[in-house]
Protein backbone atom coordinates (compact mmCIF):
# COMPACT_ATOMS: atom_id res chain seq x y z
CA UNK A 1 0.00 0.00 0.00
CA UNK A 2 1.35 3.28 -1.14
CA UNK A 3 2.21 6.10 1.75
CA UNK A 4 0.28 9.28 0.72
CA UNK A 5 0.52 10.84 4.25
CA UNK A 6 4.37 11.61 3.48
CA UNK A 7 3.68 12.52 -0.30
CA UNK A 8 0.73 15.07 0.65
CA UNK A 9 2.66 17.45 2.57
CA UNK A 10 5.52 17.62 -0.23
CA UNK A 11 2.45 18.38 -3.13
CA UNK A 12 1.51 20.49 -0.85
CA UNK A 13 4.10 22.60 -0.48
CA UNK A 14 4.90 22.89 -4.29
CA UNK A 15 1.55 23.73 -4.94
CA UNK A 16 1.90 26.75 -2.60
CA UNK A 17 5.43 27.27 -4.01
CA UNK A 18 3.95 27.45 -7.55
CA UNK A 19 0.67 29.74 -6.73
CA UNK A 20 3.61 32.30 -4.88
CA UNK A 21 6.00 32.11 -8.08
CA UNK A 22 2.49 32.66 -9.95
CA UNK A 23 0.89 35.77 -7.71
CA UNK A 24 4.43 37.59 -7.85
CA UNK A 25 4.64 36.83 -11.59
CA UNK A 26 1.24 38.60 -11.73
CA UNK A 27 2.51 41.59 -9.47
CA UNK A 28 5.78 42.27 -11.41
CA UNK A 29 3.65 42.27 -15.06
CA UNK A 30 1.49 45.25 -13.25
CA UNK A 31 4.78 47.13 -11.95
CA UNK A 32 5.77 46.86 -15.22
CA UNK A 33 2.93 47.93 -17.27
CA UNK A 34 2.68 50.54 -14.32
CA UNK A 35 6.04 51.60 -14.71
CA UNK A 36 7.19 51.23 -10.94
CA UNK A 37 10.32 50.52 -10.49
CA UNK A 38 10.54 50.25 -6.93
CA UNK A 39 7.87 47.75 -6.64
CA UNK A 40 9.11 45.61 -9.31
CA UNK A 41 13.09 45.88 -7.80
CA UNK A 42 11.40 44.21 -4.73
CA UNK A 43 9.34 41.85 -6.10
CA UNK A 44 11.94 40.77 -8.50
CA UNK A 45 14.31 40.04 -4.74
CA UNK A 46 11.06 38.34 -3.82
CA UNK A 47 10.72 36.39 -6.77
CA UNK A 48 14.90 35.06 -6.21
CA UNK A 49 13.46 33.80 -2.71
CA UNK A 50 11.24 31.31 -4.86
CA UNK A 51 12.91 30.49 -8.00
């Protein structure tokens, strides 16, 4: 019998890891288009966290 209780967690976490990389990908195409080049210095640093 297979051990999902140890594989959950780990999908888990790279599901949330994904829909983070996703949101901040979202938030730096906005900077941009907005032309705010604070926010998007920052959320590129963020983004480095994830990658």
């Amino acid at each position: 019998m297979r051990n999902t209780s140890k594989e959950t967690p780990n999908r888990s976490v790279e599901t949330h890891r994904a829909n983070i990389r996703k949101s901040l990908e979202h938030r730096l195409e906005v900077a941009r288009a907005a032309g705010n080049q604070e926010l998007i210095r920052v959320l590129e640093a963020e983004y480095r966290q994830f990658a």
